[in-house]
C-alpha atoms as a PDB file:
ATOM      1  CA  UNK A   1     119.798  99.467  89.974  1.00  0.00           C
ATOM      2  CA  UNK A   2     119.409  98.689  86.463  1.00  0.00           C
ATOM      3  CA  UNK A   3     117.817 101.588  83.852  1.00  0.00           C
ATOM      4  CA  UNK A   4     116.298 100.446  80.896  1.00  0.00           C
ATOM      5  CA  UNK A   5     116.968 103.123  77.881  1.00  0.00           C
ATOM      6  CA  UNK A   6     114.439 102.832  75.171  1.00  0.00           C
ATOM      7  CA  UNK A   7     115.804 104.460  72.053  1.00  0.00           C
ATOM      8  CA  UNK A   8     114.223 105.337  68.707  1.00  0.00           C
ATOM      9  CA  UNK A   9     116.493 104.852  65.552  1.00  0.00           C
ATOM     10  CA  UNK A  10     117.662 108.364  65.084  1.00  0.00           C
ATOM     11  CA  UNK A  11     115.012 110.223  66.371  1.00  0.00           C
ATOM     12  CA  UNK A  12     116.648 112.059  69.144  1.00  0.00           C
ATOM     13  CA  UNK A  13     114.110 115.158  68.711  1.00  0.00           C
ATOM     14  CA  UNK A  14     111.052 112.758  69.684  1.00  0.00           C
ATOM     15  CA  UNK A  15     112.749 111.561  72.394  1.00  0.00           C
ATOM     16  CA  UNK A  16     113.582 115.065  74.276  1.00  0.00           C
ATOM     17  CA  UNK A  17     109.741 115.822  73.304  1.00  0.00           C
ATOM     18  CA  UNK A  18     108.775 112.118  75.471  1.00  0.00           C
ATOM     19  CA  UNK A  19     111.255 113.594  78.154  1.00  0.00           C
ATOM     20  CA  UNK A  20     108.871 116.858  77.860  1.00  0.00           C
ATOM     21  CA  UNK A  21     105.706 115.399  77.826  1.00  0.00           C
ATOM     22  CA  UNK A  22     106.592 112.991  80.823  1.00  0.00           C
ATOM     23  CA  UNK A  23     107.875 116.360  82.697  1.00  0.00           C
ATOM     24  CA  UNK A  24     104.789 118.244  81.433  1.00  0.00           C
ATOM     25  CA  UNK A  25     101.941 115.358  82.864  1.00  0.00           C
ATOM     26  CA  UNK A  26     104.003 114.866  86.372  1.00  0.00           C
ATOM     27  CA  UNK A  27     104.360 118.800  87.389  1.00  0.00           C
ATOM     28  CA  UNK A  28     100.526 118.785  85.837  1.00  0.00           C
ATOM     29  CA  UNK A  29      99.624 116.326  88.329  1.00  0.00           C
ATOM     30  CA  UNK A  30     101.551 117.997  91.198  1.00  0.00           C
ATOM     31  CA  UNK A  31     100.521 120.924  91.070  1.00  0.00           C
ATOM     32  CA  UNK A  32      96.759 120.276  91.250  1.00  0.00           C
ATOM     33  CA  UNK A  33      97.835 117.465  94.279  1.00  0.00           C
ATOM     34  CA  UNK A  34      98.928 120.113  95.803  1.00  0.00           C
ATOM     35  CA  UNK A  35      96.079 122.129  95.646  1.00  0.00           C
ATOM     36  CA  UNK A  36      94.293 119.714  97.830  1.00  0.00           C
ATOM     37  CA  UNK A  37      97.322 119.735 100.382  1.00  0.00           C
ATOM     38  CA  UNK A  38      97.737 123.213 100.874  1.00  0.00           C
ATOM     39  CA  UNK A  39      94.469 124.258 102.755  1.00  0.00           C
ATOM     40  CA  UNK A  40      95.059 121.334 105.125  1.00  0.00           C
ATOM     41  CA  UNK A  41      99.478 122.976 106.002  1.00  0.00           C
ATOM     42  CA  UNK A  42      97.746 126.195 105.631  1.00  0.00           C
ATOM     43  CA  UNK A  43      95.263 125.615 108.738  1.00  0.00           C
ATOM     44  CA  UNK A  44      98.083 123.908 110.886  1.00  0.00           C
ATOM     45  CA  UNK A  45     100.300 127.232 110.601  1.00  0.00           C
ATOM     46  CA  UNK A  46     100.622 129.740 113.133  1.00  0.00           C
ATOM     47  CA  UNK A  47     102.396 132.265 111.623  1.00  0.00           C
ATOM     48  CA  UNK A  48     100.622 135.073 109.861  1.00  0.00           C
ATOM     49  CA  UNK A  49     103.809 135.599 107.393  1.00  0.00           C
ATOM     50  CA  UNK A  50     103.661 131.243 106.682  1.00  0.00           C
ATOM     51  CA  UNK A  51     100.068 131.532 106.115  1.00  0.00           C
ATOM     52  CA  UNK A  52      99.908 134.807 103.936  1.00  0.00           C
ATOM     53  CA  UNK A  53     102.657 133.188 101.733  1.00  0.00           C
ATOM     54  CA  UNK A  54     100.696 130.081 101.121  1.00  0.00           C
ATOM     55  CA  UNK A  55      97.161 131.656 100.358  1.00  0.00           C
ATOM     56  CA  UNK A  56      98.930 133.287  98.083  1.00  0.00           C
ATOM     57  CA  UNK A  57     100.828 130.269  96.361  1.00  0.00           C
ATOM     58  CA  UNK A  58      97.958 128.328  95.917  1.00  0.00           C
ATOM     59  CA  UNK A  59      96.392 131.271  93.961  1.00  0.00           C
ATOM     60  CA  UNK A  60      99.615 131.180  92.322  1.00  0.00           C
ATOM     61  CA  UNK A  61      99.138 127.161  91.633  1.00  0.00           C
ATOM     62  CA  UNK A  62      95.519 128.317  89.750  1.00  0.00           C
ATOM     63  CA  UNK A  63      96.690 130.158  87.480  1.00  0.00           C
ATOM     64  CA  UNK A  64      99.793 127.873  86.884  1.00  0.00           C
ATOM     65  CA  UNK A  65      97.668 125.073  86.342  1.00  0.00           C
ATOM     66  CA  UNK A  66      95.514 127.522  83.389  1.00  0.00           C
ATOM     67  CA  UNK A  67      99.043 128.083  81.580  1.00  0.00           C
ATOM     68  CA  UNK A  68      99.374 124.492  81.972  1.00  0.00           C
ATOM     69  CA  UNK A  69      96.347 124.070  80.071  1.00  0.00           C
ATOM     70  CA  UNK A  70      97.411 126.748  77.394  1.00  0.00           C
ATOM     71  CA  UNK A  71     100.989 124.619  76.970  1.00  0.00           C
ATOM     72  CA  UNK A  72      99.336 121.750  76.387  1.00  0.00           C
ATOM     73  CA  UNK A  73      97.157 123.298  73.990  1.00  0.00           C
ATOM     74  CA  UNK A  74      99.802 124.681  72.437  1.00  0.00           C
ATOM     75  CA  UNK A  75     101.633 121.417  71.439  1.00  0.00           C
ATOM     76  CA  UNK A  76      98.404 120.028  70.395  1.00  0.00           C
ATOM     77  CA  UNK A  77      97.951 117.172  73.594  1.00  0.00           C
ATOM     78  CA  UNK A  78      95.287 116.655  75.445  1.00  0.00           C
ATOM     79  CA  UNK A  79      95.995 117.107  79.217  1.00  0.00           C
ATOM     80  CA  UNK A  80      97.887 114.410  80.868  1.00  0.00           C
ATOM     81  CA  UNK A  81      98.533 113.579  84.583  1.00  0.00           C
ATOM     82  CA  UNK A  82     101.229 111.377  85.877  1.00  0.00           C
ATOM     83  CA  UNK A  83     101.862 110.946  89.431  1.00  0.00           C
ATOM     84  CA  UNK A  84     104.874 112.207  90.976  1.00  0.00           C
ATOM     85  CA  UNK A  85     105.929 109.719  93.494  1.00  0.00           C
ATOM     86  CA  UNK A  86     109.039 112.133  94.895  1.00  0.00           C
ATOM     87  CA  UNK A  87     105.865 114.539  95.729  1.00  0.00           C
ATOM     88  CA  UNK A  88     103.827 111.505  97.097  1.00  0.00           C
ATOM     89  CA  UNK A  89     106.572 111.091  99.848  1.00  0.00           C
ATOM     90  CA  UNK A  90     107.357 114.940 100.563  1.00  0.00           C
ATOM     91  CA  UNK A  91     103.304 115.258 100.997  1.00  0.00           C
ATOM     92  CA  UNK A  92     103.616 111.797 103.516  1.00  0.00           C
ATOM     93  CA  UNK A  93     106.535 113.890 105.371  1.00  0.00           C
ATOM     94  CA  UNK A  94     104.251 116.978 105.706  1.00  0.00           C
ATOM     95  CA  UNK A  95     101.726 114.644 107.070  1.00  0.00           C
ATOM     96  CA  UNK A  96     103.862 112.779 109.664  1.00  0.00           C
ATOM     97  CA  UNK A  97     104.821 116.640 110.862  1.00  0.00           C
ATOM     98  CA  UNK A  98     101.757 118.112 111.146  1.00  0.00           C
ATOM     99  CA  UNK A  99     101.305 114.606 113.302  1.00  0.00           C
ATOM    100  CA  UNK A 100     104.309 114.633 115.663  1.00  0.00           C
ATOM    101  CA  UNK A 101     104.003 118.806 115.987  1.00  0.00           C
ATOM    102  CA  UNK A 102     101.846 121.084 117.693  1.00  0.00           C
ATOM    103  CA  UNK A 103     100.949 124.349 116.170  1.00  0.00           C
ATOM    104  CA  UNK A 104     103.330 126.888 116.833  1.00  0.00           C
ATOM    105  CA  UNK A 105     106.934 127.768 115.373  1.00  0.00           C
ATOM    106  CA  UNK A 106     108.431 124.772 115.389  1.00  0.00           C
ATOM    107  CA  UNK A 107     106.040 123.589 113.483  1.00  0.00           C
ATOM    108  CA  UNK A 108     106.330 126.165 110.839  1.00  0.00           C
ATOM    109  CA  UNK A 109     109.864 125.545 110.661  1.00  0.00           C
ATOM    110  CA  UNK A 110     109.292 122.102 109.500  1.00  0.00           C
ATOM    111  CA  UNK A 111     105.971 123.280 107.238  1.00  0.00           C
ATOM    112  CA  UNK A 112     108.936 125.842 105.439  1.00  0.00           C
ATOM    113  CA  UNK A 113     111.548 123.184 105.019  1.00  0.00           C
ATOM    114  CA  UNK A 114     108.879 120.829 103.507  1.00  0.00           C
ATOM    115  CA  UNK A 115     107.142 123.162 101.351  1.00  0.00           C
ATOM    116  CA  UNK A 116     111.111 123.894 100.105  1.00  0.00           C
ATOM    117  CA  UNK A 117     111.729 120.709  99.195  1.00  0.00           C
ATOM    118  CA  UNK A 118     108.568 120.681  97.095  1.00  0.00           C
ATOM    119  CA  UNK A 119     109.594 124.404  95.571  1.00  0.00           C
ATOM    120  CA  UNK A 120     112.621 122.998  94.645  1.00  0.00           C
ATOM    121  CA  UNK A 121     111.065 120.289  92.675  1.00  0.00           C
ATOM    122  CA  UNK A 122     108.850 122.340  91.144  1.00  0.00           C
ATOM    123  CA  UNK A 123     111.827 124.679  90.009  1.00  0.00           C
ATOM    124  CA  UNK A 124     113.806 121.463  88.768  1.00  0.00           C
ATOM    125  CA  UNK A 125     111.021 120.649  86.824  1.00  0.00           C
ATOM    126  CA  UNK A 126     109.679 124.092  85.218  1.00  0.00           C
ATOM    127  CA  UNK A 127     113.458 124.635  84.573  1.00  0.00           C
ATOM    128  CA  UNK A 128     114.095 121.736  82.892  1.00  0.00           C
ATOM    129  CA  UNK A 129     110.737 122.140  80.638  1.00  0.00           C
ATOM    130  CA  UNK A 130     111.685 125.476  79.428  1.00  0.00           C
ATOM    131  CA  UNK A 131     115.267 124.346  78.841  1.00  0.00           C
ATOM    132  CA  UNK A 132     113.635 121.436  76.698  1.00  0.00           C
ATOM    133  CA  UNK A 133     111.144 123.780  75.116  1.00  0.00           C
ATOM    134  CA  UNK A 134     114.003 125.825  73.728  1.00  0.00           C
ATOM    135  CA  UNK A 135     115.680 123.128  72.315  1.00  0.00           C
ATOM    136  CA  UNK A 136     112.554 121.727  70.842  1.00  0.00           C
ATOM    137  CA  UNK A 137     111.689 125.582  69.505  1.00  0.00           C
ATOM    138  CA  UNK A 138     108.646 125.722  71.196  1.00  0.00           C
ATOM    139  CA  UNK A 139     108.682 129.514  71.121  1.00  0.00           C
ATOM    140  CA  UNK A 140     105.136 129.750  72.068  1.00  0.00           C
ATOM    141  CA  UNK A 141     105.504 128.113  75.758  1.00  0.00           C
ATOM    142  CA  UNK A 142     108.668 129.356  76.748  1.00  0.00           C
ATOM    143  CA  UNK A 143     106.966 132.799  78.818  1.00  0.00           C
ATOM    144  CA  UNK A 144     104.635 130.856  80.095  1.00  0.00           C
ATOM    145  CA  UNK A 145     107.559 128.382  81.670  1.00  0.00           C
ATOM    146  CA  UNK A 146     109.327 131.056  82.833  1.00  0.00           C
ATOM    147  CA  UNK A 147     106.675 132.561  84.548  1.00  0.00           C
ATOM    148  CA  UNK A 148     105.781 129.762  86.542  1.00  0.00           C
ATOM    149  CA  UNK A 149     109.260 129.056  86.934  1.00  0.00           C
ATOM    150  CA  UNK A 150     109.313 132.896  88.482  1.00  0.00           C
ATOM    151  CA  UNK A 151     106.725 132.491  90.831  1.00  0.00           C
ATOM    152  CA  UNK A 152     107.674 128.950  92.105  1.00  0.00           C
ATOM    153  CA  UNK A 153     111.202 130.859  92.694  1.00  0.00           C
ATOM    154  CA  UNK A 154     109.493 133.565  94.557  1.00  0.00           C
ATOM    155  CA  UNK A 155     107.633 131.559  96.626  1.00  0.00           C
ATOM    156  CA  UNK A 156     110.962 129.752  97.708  1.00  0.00           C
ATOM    157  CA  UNK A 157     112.666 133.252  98.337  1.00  0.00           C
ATOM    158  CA  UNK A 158     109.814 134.353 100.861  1.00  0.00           C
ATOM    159  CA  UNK A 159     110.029 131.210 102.529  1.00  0.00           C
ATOM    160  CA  UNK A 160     113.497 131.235 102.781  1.00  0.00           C
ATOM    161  CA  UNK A 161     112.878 135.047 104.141  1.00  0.00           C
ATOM    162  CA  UNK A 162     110.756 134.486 106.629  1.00  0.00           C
ATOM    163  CA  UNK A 163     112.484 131.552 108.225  1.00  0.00           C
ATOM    164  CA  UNK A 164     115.789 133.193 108.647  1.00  0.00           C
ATOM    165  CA  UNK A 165     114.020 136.289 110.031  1.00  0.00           C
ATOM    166  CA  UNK A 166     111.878 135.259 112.667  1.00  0.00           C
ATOM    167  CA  UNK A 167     110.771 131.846 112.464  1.00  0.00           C
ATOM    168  CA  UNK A 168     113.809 129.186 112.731  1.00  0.00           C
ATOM    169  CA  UNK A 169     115.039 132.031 115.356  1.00  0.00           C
ATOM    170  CA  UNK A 170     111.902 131.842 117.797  1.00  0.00           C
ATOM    171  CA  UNK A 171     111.708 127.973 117.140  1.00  0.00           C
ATOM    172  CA  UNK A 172     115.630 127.630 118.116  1.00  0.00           C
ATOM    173  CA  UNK A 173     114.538 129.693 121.114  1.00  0.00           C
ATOM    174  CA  UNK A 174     112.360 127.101 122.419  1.00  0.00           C
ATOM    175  CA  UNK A 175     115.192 124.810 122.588  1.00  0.00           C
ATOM    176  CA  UNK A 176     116.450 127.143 125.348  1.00  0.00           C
END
């Protein structure tokens, strides 16, 4: 594999803002992907814990989405979205899941460890824009990064939570 670096003569500072604004557009377009994605996992859980958890993220994903509007209002762009294709493929897995599954724990199980890997992203990438923010002394979109960098956290920690307290146990049990 072969990357091709594009570099500006001595404008470093424009080219962390590129790395921001290509950041900024992808977790813009995942999180309102997402949005479409959730009520579909949602209805294929069967725990009340998994469920409660993700009604509550994709509220969570509204009002990330509005402080994605107020960031990019902030550094004067209009609102871009760039697909994600990492996301693309954890969505596909999700799919093929809910496919080869029935409803019940195990299921869940694999709905948690899915939904992880697309926390995780989403931490990565809200992370890495409010590291780049504070180089770039974007003062005015740093809380608003670290917020949804809180909640996508949070969201992780319950799901983490829930699976190691009843979930992965009572799907491991019907392996007995």
């Amino acid at each position: 594999m072969q990357l091709n670096v594009i570099k500006k003569d001595g404008d470093e500072t424009r080219e962390l803002r590129s790395l921001f604004e290509k950041q900024l557009s992808e977790v813009n377009w995942s999180e309102k992907r997402l949005l479409t994605v959730f009520p579909l996992i949602i209805k294929n859980c069967y725990s009340k814990d998994l469920i409660f958890i993700l009604e509550k993220h994709v509220k969570n994903t509204l009002i990330r989405l509005g402080r994605l509007q107020l960031i990019y209002k902030a550094i004067g762009l209009p609102p871009v979205e760039t697909e994600y294709k990492a996301l693309t493929c954890l969505i596909d897995e999700v799919d093929e899941l809910l496919k080869q599954t029935k409803k019940g724990v195990v299921r869940d199980a694999g709905i948690i460890a899915a939904i992880q890997k697309m926390e995780h992203y989403k931490i990565a990438a809200y992370g890495t824009m409010r590291a780049y923010a504070l180089a770039l002394r974007e003062e005015d979109i740093i809380q608003l990064l670290e917020d949804c960098l809180k909640e996508e956290k949070n969201t992780d920690m319950q799901l983490t939570q829930i699976a190691e307290s009843h979930i992965n146990i009572e799907a491991a049990d019907k392996e007995i």
